[in-house]
C-alpha atoms as a PDB file:
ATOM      1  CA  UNK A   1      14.027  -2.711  -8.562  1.00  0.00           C
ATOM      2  CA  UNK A   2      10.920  -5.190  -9.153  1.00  0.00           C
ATOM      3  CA  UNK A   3      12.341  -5.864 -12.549  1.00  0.00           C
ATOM      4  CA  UNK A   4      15.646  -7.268 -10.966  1.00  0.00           C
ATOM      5  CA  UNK A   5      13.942  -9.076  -8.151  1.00  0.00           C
ATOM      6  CA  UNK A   6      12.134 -11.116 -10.452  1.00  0.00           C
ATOM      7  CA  UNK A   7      14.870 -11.548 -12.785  1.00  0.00           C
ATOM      8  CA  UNK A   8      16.609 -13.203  -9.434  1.00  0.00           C
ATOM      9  CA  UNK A   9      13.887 -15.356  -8.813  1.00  0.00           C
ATOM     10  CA  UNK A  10      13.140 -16.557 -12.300  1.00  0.00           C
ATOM     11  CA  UNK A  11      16.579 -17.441 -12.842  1.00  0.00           C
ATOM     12  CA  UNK A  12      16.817 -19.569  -9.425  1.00  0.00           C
ATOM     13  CA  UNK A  13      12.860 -20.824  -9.544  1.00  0.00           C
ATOM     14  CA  UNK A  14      15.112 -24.481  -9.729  1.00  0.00           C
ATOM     15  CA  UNK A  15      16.796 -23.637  -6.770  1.00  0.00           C
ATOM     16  CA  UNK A  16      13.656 -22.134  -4.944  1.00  0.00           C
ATOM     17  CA  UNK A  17      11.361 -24.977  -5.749  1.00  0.00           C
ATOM     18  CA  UNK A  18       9.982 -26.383  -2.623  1.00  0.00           C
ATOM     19  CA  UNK A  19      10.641 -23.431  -0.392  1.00  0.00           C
ATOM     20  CA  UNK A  20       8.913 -20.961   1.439  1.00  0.00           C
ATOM     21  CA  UNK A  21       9.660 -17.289   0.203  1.00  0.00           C
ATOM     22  CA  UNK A  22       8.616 -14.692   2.931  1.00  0.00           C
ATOM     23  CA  UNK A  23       8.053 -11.355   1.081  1.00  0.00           C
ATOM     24  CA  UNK A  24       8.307  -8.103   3.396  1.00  0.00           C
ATOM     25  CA  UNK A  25       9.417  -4.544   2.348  1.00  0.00           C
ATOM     26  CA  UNK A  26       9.123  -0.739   3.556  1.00  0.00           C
ATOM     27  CA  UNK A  27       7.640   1.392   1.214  1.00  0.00           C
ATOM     28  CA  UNK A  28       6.397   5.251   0.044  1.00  0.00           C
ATOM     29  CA  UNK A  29       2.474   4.153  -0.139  1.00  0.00           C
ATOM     30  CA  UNK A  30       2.567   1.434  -2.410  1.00  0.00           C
ATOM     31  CA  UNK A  31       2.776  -1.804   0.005  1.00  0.00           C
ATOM     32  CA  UNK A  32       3.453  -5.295  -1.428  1.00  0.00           C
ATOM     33  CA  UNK A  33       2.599  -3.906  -4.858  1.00  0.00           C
ATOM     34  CA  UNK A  34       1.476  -7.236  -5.748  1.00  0.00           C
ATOM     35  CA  UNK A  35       4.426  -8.526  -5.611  1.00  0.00           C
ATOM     36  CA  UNK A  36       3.387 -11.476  -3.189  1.00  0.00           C
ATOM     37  CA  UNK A  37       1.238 -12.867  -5.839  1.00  0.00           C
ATOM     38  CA  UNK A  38       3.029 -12.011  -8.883  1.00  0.00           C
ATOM     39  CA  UNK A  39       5.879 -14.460  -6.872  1.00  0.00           C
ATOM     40  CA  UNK A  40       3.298 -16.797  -6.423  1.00  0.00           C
ATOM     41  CA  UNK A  41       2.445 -17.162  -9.826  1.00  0.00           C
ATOM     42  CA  UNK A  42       6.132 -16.830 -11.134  1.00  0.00           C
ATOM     43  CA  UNK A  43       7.040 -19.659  -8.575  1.00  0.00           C
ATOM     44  CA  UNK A  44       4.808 -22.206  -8.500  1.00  0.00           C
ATOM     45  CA  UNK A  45       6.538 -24.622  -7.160  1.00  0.00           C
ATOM     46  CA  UNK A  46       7.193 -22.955  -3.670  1.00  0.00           C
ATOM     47  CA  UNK A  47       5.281 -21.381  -0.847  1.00  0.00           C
ATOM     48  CA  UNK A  48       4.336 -17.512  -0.442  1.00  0.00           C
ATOM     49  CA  UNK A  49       4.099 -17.211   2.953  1.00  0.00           C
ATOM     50  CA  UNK A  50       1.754 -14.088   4.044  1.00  0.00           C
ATOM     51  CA  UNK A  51       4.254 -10.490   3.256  1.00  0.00           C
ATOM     52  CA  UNK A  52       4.615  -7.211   5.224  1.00  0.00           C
ATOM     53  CA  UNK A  53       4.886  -3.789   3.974  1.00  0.00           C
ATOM     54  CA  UNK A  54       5.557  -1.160   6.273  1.00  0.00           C
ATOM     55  CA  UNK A  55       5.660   2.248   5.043  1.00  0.00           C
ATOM     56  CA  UNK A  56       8.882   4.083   5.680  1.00  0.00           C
ATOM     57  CA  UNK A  57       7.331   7.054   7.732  1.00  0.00           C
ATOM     58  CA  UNK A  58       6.172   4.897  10.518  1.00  0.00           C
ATOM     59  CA  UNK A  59       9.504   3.072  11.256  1.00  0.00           C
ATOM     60  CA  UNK A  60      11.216   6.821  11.099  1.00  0.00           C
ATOM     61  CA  UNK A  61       8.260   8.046  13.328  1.00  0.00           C
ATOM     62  CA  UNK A  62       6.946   4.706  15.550  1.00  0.00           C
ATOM     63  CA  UNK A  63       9.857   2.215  15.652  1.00  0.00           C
ATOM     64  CA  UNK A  64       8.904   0.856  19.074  1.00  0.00           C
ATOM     65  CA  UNK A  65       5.497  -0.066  17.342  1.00  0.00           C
ATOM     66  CA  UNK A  66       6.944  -1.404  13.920  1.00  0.00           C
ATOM     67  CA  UNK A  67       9.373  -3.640  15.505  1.00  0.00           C
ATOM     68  CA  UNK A  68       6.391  -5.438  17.897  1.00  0.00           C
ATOM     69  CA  UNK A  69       4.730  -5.374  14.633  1.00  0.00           C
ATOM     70  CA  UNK A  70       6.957  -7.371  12.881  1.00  0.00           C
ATOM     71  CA  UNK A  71       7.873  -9.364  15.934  1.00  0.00           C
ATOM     72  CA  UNK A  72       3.740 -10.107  16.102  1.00  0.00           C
ATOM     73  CA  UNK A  73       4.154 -10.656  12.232  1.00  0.00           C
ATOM     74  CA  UNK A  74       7.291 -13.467  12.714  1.00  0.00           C
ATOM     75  CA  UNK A  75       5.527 -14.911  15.467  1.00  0.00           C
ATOM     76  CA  UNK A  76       2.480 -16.030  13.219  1.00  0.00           C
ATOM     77  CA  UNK A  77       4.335 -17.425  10.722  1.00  0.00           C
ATOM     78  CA  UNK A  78       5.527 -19.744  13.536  1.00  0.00           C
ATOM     79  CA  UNK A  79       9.299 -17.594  13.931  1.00  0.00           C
END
């Protein structure tokens, strides 16, 4: 999956340039993986605004408290 999100953004980096990318993403243990600054890097002309990971077991076991997280998460990036 990582391999094809970065072929996306590679191959619209013209189209991208100047933007702010907001990376967020549930997950199995392995969180952002990186993948904030390896988007960084690979798109240096635009903004990486501060990601979210969420592992998948909490929004199956606390949704009431992931969704104020990510409510408290929107609202700091100014959302």
């Amino acid at each position: 999956m990582e391999a094809l999100l970065y072929t996306f953004f590679e191959t619209n980096a013209d189209a991208l340039s100047g933007k702010t990318l907001i990376p967020f993403s549930t997950h199995a243990g392995s969180g952002l993986s990186g993948f904030d600054r390896k988007l960084s890097n690979a798109l240096s002309d635009s903004t990486v605004a501060k990601g979210l990971a969420i592992a998948g077991t909490d929004c199956q076991n606390s949704p009431d408290r992931m969704e104020k997280m990510v409510e408290d998460w929107l609202h700091g990036l100014g959302f």
